[in-house]
C-alpha atoms as a PDB file:
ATOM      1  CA  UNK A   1     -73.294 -70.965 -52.040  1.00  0.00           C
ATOM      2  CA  UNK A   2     -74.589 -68.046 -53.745  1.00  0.00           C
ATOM      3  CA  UNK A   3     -72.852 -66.376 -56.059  1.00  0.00           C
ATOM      4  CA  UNK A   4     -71.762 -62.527 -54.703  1.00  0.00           C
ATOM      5  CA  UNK A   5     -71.027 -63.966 -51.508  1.00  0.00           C
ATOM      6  CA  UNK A   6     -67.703 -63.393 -49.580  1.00  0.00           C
ATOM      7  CA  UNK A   7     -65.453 -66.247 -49.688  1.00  0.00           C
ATOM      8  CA  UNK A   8     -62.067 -64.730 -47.969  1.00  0.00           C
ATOM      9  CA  UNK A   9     -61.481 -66.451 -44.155  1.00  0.00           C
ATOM     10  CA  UNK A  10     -61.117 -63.658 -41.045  1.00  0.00           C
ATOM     11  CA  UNK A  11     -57.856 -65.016 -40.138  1.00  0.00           C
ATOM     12  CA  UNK A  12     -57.774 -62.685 -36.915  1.00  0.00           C
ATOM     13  CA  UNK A  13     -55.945 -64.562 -34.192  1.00  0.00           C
ATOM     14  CA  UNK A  14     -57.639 -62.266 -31.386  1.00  0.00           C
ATOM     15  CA  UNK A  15     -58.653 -64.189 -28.539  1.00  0.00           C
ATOM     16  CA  UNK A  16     -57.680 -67.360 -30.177  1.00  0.00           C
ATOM     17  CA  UNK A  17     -55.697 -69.965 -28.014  1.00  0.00           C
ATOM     18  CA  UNK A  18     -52.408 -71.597 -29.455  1.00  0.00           C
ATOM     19  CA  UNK A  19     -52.874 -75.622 -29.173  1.00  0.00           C
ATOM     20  CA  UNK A  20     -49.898 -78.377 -28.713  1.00  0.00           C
ATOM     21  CA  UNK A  21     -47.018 -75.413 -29.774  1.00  0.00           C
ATOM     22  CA  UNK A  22     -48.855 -74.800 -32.641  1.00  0.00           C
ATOM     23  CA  UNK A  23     -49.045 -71.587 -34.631  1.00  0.00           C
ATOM     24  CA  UNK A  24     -52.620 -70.416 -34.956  1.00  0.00           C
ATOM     25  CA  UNK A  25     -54.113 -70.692 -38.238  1.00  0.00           C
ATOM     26  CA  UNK A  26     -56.790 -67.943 -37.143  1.00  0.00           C
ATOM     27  CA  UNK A  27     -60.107 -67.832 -37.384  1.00  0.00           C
ATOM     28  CA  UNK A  28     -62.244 -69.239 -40.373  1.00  0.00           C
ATOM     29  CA  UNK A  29     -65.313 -66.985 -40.624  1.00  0.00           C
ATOM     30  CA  UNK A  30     -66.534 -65.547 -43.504  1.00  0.00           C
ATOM     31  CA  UNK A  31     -65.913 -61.661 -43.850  1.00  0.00           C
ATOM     32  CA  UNK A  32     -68.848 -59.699 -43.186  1.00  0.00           C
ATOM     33  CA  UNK A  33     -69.519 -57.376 -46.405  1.00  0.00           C
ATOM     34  CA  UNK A  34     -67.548 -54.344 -47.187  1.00  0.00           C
ATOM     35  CA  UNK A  35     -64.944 -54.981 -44.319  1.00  0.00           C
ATOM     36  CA  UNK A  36     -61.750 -57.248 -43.995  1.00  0.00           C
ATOM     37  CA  UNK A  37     -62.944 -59.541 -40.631  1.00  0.00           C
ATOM     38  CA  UNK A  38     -66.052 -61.620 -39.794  1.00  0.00           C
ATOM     39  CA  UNK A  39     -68.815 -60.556 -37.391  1.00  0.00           C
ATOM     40  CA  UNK A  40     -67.117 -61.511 -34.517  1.00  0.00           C
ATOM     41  CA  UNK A  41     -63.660 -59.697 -35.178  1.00  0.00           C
ATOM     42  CA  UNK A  42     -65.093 -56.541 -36.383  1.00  0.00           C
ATOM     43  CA  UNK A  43     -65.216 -53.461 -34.307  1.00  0.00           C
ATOM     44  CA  UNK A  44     -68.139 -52.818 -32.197  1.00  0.00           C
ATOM     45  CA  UNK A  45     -69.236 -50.245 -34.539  1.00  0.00           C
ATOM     46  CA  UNK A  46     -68.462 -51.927 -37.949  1.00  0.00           C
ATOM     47  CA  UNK A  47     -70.802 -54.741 -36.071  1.00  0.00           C
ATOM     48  CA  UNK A  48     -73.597 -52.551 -35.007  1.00  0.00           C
ATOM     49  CA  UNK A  49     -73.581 -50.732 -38.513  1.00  0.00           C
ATOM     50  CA  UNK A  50     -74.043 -54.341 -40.160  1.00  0.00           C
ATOM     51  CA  UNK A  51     -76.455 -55.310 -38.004  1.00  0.00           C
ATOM     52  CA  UNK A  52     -78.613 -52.549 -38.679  1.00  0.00           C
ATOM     53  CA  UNK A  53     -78.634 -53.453 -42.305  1.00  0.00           C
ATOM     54  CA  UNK A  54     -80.110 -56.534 -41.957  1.00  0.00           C
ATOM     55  CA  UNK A  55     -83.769 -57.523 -41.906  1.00  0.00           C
ATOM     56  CA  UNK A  56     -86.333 -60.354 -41.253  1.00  0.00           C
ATOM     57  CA  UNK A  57     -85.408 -61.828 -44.713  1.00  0.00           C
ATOM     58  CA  UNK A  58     -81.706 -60.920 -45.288  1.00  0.00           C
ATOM     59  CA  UNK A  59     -79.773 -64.109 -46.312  1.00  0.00           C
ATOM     60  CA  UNK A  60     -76.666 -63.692 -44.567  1.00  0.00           C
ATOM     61  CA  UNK A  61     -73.155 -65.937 -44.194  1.00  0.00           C
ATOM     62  CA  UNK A  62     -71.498 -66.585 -40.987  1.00  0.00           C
ATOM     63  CA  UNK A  63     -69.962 -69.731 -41.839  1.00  0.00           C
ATOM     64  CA  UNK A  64     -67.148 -70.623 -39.128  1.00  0.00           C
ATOM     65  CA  UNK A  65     -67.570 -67.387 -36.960  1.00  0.00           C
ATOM     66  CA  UNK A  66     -67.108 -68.103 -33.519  1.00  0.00           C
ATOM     67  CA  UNK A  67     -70.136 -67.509 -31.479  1.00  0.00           C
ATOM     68  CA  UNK A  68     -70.456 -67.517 -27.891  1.00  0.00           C
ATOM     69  CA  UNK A  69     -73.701 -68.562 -25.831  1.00  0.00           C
END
Protein backbone atom coordinates (compact mmCIF):
# COMPACT_ATOMS: atom_id res chain seq x y z
CA UNK A 1 0.00 0.00 0.00
CA UNK A 2 1.25 3.35 -0.58
CA UNK A 3 1.77 5.54 1.89
CA UNK A 4 -0.95 8.77 1.70
CA UNK A 5 -3.53 6.42 0.87
CA UNK A 6 -6.96 6.25 2.67
CA UNK A 7 -7.26 3.45 4.97
CA UNK A 8 -10.82 4.23 6.82
CA UNK A 9 -13.74 1.44 5.58
CA UNK A 10 -17.22 3.18 4.00
CA UNK A 11 -19.27 1.47 6.48
CA UNK A 12 -22.56 2.74 4.65
CA UNK A 13 -25.20 0.07 5.05
CA UNK A 14 -27.23 1.51 1.92
CA UNK A 15 -28.48 -1.11 -0.17
CA UNK A 16 -26.79 -3.70 1.85
CA UNK A 17 -28.85 -6.92 2.75
CA UNK A 18 -28.94 -8.21 6.47
CA UNK A 19 -27.82 -12.11 6.39
CA UNK A 20 -28.98 -15.02 9.02
CA UNK A 21 -30.42 -12.01 11.68
CA UNK A 22 -27.31 -10.50 11.49
CA UNK A 23 -26.49 -6.84 11.97
CA UNK A 24 -24.69 -5.46 8.95
CA UNK A 25 -21.19 -4.69 9.36
CA UNK A 26 -21.44 -2.26 6.21
CA UNK A 27 -19.56 -1.93 3.48
CA UNK A 28 -15.65 -2.29 3.33
CA UNK A 29 -14.47 0.08 0.58
CA UNK A 30 -11.90 2.35 0.83
CA UNK A 31 -13.01 6.13 1.09
CA UNK A 32 -12.57 7.95 -1.97
CA UNK A 33 -10.25 11.14 -1.18
CA UNK A 34 -11.47 14.18 0.55
CA UNK A 35 -14.97 12.61 1.40
CA UNK A 36 -16.26 10.20 4.22
CA UNK A 37 -17.74 7.08 1.76
CA UNK A 38 -16.24 4.99 -1.08
CA UNK A 39 -17.05 5.43 -4.78
CA UNK A 40 -19.99 3.59 -4.68
CA UNK A 41 -21.74 5.36 -1.60
CA UNK A 42 -20.89 8.79 -2.57
CA UNK A 43 -23.36 11.13 -4.08
CA UNK A 44 -23.73 11.26 -7.72
CA UNK A 45 -21.97 14.46 -7.77
CA UNK A 46 -19.15 13.82 -5.18
CA UNK A 47 -18.69 10.69 -7.81
CA UNK A 48 -18.70 12.60 -10.99
CA UNK A 49 -16.37 15.36 -9.41
CA UNK A 50 -13.80 12.42 -8.56
CA UNK A 51 -14.04 10.97 -11.60
CA UNK A 52 -13.13 13.91 -13.42
CA UNK A 53 -9.93 14.11 -11.49
CA UNK A 54 -8.61 11.14 -12.58
CA UNK A 55 -6.48 10.35 -15.62
CA UNK A 56 -4.91 7.57 -17.82
CA UNK A 57 -2.18 7.14 -15.11
CA UNK A 58 -3.88 8.00 -11.76
CA UNK A 59 -3.17 5.17 -9.22
CA UNK A 60 -6.31 4.91 -7.50
CA UNK A 61 -7.81 2.49 -4.43
CA UNK A 62 -11.09 0.85 -4.57
CA UNK A 63 -10.33 -1.97 -2.46
CA UNK A 64 -13.74 -3.75 -1.33
CA UNK A 65 -16.17 -1.28 -3.16
CA UNK A 66 -19.00 -2.99 -4.43
CA UNK A 67 -19.25 -2.88 -8.12
CA UNK A 68 -21.99 -3.93 -10.21
CA UNK A 69 -21.69 -5.38 -13.90
Amino acid sequence: MRPGYPTTRCGSTAGMARRSGRESVGCGGIHIPGRSACLAHVSAADRAAYLGTLSADADIDHRGTPFAV
